[in-house]
Protein backbone atom coordinates (compact mmCIF):
# COMPACT_ATOMS: atom_id res chain seq x y z
CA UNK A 1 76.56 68.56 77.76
CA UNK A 2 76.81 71.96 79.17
CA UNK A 3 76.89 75.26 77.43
CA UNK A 4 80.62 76.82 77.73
CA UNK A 5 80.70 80.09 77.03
CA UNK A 6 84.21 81.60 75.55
CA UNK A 7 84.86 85.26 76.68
CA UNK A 8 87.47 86.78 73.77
CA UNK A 9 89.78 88.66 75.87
CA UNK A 10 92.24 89.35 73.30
CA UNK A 11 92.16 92.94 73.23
CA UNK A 12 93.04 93.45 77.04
CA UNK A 13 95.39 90.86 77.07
CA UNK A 14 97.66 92.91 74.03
CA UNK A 15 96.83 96.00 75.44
CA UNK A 16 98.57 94.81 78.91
CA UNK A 17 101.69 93.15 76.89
CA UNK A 18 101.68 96.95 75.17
CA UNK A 19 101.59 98.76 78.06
CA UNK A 20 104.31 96.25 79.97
CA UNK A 21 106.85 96.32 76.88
CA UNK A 22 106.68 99.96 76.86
CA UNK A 23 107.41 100.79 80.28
CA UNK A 24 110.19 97.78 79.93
CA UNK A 25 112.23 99.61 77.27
CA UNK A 26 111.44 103.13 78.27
CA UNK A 27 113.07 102.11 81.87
CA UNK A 28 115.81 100.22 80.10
CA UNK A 29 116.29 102.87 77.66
CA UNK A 30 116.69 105.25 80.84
CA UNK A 31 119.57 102.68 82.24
CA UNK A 32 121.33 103.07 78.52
CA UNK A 33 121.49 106.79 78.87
CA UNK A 34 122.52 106.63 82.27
CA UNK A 35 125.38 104.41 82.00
CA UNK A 36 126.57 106.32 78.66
CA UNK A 37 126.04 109.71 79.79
CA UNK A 38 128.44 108.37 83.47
CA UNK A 39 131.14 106.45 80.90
CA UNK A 40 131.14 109.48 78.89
CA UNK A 41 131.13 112.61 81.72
CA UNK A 42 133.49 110.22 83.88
CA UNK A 43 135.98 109.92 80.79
CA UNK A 44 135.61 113.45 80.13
CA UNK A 45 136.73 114.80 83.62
CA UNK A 46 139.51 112.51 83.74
CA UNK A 47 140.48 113.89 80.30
CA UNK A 48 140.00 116.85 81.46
CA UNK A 49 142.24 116.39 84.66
CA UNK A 50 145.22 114.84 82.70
CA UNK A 51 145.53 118.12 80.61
CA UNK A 52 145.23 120.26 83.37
CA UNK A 53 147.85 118.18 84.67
CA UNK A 54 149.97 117.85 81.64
CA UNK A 55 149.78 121.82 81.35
CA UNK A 56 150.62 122.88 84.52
CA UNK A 57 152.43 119.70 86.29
CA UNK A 58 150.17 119.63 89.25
CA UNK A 59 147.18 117.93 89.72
CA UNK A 60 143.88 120.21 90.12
């Protein structure tokens, strides 16, 4: 029967899986903040519009 040698690769392996995970919810983390900081400025300005509106009756 022949020899077979086992090769524990466990510590690359998790190390990989770390590193992928990370850069997975750093980038979607990065998406989160984008689409919240967009929602939030684009409410804002409109906010902003319809008082400038309501104060002066013309649209700026």
């Amino acid at each position: 029967m022949a020899d077979i040698e086992f090769n524990d690769n466990s510590a690359e392996v998790k190390a990989a899986l770390s590193g992928a995970v990370r850069a997975y919810l750093y980038e979607a983390g990065g998406e989160l903040q984008g689409q919240t900081y967009e929602e939030f400025a684009g409410g804002y300005r409109a906010d902003q519009r319809l008082l400038s509106v309501q104060s002066t009756g013309r649209l700026q």
